[in-house]
Protein backbone atom coordinates (compact mmCIF):
# COMPACT_ATOMS: atom_id res chain seq x y z
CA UNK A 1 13.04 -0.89 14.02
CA UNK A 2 10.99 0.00 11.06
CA UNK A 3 8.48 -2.24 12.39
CA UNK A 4 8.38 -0.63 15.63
CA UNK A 5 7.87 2.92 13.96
CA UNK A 6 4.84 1.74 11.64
CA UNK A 7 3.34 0.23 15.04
CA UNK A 8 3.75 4.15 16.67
CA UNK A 9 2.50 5.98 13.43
CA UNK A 10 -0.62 3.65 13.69
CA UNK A 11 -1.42 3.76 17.03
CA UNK A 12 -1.14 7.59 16.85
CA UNK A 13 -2.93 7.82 13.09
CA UNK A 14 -6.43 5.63 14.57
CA UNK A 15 -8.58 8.16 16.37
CA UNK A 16 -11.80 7.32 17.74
CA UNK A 17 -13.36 10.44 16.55
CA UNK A 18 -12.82 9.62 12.89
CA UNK A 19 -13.89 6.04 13.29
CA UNK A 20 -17.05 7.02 15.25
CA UNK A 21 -18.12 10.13 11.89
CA UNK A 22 -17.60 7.10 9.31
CA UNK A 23 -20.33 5.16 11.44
CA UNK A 24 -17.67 2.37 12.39
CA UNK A 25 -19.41 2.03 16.30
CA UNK A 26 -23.07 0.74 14.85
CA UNK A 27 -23.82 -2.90 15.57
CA UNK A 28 -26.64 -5.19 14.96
CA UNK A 29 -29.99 -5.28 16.74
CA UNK A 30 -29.64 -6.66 20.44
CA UNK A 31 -31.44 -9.43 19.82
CA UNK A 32 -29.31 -11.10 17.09
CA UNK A 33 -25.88 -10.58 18.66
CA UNK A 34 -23.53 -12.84 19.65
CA UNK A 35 -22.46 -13.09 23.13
CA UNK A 36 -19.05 -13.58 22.70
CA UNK A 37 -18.98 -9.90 21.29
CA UNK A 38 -19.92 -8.71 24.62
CA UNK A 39 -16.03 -7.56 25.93
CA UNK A 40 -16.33 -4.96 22.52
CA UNK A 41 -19.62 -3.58 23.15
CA UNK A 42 -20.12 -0.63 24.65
CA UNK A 43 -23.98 0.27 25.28
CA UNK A 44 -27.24 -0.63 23.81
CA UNK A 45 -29.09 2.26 22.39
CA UNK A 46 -32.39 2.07 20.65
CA UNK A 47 -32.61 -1.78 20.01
CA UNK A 48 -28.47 -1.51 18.71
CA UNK A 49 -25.61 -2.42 20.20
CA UNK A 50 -23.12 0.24 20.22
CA UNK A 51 -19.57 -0.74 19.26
CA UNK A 52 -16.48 0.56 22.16
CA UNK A 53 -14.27 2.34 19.27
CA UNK A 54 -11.51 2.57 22.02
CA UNK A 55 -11.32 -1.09 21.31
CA UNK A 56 -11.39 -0.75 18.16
CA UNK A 57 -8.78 1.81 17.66
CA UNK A 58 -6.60 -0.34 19.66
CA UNK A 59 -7.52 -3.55 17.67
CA UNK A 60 -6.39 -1.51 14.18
CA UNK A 61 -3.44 -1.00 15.67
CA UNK A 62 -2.93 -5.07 16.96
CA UNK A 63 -4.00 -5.72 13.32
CA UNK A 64 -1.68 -2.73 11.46
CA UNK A 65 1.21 -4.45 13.53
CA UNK A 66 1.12 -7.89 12.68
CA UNK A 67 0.16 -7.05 9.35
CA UNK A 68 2.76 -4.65 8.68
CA UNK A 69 5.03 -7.81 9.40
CA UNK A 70 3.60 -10.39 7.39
CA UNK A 71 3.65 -7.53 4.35
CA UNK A 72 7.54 -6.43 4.94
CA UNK A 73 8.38 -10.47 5.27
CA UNK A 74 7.45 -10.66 1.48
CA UNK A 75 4.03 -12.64 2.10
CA UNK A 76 1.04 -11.72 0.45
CA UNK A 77 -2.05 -11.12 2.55
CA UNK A 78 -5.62 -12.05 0.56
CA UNK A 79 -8.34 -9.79 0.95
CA UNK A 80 -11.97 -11.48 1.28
CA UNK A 81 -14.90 -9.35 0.05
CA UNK A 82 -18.00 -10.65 -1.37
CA UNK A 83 -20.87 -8.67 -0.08
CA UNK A 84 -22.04 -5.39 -2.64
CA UNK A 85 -21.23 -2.88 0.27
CA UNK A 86 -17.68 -4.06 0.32
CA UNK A 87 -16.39 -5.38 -2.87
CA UNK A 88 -15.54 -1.88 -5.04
CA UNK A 89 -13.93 -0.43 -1.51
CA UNK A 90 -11.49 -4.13 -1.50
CA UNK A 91 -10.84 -4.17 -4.51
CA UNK A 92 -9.68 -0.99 -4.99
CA UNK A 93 -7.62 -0.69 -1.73
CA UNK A 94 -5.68 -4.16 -1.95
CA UNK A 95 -4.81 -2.53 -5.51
CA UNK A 96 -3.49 0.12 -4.63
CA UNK A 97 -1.18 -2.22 -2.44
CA UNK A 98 -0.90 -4.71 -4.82
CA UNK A 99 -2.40 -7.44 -2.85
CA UNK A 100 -4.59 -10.71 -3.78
CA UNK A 101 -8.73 -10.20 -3.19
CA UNK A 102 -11.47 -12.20 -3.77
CA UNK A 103 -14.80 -10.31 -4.31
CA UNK A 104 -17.02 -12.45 -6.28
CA UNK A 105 -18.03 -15.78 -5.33
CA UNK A 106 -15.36 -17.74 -3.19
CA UNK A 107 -14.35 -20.56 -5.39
CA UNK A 108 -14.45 -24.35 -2.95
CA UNK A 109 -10.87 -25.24 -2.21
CA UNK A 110 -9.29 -22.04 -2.95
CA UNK A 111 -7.08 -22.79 -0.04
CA UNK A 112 -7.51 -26.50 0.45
CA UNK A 113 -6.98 -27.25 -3.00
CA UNK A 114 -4.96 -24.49 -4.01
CA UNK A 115 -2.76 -26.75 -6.75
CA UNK A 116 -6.24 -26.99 -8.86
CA UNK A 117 -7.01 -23.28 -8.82
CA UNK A 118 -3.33 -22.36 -9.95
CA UNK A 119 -3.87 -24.72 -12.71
CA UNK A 120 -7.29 -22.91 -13.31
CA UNK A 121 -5.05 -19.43 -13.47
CA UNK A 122 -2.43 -21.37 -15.81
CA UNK A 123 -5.22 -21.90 -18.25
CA UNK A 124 -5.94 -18.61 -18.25
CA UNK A 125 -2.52 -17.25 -18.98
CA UNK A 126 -2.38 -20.30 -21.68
CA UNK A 127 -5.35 -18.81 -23.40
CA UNK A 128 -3.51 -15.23 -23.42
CA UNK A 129 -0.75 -16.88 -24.92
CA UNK A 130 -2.79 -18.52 -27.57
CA UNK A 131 -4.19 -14.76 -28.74
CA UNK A 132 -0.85 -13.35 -28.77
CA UNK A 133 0.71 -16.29 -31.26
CA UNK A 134 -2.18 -16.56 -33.58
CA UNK A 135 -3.35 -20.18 -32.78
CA UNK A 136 -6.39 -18.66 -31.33
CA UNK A 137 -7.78 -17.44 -34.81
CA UNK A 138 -7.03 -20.89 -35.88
CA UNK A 139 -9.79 -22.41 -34.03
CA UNK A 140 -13.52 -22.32 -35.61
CA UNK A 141 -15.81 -18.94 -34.68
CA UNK A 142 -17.72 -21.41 -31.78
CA UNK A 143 -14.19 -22.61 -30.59
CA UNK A 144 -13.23 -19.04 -30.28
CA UNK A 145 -16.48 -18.04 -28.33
CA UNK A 146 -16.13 -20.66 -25.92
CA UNK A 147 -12.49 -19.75 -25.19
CA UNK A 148 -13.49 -16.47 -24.89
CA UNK A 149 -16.51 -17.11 -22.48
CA UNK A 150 -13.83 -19.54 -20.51
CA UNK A 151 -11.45 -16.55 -20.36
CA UNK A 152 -14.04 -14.40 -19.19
CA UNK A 153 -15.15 -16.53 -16.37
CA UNK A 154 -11.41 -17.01 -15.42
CA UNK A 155 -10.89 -13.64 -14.90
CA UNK A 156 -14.26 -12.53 -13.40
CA UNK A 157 -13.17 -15.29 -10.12
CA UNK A 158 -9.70 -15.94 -10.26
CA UNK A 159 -8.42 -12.50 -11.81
CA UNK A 160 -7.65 -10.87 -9.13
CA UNK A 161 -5.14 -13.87 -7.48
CA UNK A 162 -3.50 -14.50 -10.60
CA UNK A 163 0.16 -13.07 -8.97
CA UNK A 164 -0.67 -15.45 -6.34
CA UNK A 165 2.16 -18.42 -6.91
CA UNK A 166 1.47 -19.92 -3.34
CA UNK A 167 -0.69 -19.93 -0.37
CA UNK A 168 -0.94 -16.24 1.26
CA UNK A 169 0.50 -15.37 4.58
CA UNK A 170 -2.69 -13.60 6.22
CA UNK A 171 -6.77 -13.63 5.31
CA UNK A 172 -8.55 -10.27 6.09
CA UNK A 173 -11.92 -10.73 5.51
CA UNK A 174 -14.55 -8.28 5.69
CA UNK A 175 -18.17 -9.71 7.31
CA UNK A 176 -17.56 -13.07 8.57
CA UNK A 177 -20.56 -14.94 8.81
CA UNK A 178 -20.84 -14.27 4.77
CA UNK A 179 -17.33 -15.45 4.23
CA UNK A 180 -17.54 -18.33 6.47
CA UNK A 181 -16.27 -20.96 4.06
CA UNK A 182 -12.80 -19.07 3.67
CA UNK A 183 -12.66 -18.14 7.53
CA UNK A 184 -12.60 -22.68 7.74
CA UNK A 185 -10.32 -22.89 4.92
CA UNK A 186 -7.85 -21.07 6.53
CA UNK A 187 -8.42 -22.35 9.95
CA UNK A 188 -7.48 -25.75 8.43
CA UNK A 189 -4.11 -24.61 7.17
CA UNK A 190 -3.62 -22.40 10.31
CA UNK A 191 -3.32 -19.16 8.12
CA UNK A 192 -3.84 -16.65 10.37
CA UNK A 193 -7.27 -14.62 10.10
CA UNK A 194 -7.38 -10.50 10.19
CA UNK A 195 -11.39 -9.77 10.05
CA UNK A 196 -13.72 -6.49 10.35
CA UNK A 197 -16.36 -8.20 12.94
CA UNK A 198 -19.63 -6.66 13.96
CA UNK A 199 -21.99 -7.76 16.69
CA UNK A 200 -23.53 -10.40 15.22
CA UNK A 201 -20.23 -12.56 14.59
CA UNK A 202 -18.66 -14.81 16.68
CA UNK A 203 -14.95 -13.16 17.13
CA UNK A 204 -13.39 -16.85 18.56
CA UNK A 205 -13.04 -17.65 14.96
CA UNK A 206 -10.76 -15.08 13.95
CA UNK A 207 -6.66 -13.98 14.74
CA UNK A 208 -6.75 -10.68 15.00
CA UNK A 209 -10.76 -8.91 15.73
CA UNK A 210 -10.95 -5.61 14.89
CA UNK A 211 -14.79 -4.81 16.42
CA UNK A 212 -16.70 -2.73 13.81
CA UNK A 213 -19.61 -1.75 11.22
CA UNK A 214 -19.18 -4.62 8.43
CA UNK A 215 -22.74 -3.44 6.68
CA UNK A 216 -21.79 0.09 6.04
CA UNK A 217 -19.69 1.52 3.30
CA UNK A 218 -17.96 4.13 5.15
CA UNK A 219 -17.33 2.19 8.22
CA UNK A 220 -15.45 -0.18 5.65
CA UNK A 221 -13.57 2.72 3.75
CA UNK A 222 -12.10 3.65 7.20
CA UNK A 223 -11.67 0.37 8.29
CA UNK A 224 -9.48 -0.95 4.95
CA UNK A 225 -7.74 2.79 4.66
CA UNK A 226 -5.89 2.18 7.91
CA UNK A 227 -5.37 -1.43 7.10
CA UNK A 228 -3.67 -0.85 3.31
CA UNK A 229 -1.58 1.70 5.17
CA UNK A 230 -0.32 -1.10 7.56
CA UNK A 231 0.47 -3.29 4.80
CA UNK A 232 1.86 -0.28 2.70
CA UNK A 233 3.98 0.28 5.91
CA UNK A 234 5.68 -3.20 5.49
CA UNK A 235 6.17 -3.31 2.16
CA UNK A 236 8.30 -0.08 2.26
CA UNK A 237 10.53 -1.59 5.06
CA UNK A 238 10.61 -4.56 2.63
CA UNK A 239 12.19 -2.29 -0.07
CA UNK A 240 14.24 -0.49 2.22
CA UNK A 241 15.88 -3.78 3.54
CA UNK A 242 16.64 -4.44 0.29
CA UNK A 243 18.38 -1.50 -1.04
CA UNK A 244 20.60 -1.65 1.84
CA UNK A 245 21.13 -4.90 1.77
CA UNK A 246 22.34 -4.29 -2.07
CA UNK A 247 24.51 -0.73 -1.27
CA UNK A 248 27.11 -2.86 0.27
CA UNK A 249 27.74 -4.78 -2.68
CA UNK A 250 27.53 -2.61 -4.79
CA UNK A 251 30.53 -0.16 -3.30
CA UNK A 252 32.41 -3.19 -3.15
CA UNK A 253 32.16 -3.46 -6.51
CA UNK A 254 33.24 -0.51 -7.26
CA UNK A 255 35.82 -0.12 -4.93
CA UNK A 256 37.03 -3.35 -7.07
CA UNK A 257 36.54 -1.21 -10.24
CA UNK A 258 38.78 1.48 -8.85
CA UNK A 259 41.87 -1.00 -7.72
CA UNK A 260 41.47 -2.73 -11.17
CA UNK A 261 42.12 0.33 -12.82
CA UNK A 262 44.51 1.58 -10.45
CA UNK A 263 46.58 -1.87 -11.19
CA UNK A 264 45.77 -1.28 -14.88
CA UNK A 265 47.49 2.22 -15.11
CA UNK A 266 51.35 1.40 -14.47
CA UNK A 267 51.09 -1.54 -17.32
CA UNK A 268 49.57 0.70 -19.70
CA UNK A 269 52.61 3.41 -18.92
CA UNK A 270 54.87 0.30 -19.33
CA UNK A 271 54.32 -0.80 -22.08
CA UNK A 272 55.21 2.21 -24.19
CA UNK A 273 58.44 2.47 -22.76
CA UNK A 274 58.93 -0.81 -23.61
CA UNK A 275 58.69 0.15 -27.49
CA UNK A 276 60.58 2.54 -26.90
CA UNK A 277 63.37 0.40 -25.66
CA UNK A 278 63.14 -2.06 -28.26
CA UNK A 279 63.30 0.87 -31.00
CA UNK A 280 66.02 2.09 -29.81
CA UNK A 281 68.29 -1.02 -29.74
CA UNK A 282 67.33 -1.60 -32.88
């Protein structure tokens, strides 16, 4: 039902007007498109393809759905990010909703050999362990500088995933013909693949397309704000699924608390009467 609501709020919040002031409806010359972007492209003006933001506004909210699902389900859903325009605006937004990102370089196997790269995140939280016990200062000053350089390196990559105990539920990546290793990673272990795609991109390779400006800042911004609202979305009907799933037990509890004390009363009246009693004959 929740669900359902988030999908209305969405398709209501998306207006074309605010997607077509933050740029989102620029594409890529005409001669480097891609064909297969044809169905989301709307006119060619100048040498540029322009971008049909009714599309697009209906893709966010195909995209807020499903991701608003995957979120409230309790899966985590890793953000992809590497190019300068992009990486501050990810990293900030998947945050904010306490997400995985990746937005330096995309370390090989970060899906398909995801056991190595948790054991790469293990030695990082190893190393934290050795500073906080003191057997770091018991290594030699170059020891310590290596460790630190190692720690450094750790966290510049692999920082960001470090919550990440096991494979996520959902990719979003953001431009991808630059993220094209991760868009085959995925494909490989059939993790389904949100993406910001502009003309130039073949949109076969993704889930869910949302058609739109991957080279500009502000057609990102807009693009990701609706997004981490989707997935904000699911993780409240998460919480909310929880606490009600909790109230039930807890006023049985205390109904048990009450008829425990209820039962208590008459044996603590009892019992002094009983003295009493036994006083007496005596």
């Amino acid at each position: 039902m929740l669900i359902q609501q988030n999908v209305n709020y969405y398709k209501m919040a998306v207006e074309v007007k605010e997607l077509l002031e933050a740029g989102v409806h620029f594409g890529h010359l005409t001669r480097k498109w891609d064909p297969n972007m044809a169905p989301y492209v709307y006119m060619e003006r100048n040498g540029i393809h322009i971008i049909n933001l009714y599309k697009t506004a209906a893709k966010i909210d195909e995209a807020g759905a499903a991701l608003a699902k995957i979120a409230a389900s309790g899966r985590k859903i890793l953000f992809v990010a590497t190019k300068k325009q992009a990486k501050d605006i990810v990293a900030e937004k998947a945050s904010e909703i306490n997400m995985p990102y990746i937005t330096e370089r995309w370390p090989g196997g970060m899906l398909t050999n995801f056991v190595t790269i948790r054991k790469a995140v293990k030695k990082m939280a190893s190393i934290d362990r050795m500073k906080k016990d003191g057997t770091f200062m018991t290594l030699s000053k170059k020891e310590r500088l290596q460790v630190d350089r190692l720690r450094a390196k750790l966290e510049k990559n692999l920082g960001s995933i470090s919550d990440m105990t096991r494979l996520p539920g959902a990719l979003f990546v953001v431009d991808i013909k630059r993220e094209h290793i991760a868009i085959k990673e995925a494909q490989k272990l059939n993790i389904p693949i949100f993406a910001m795609v502009d003309t130039n991109s073949d949109p076969r390779q993704v889930d869910y397309v949302i058609p739109a400006n991957d080279d500009a800042s502000k057609s990102i911004n807009k693009i990701l704000t609706h997004v981490a609202s989707a997935v904000s979305g699911g993780l409240a009907e998460r919480k909310a699924e929880k606490e009600a799933a909790t109230a039930p037990k807890a006023e049985v509890e205390a109904k048990t608390e009450v008829v425990a004390e209820k039962e208590a009363a008459p044996k603590a009246k009892a019992a002094p009467a009983k003295k009493a009693v036994a006083e007496e004959e005596e």
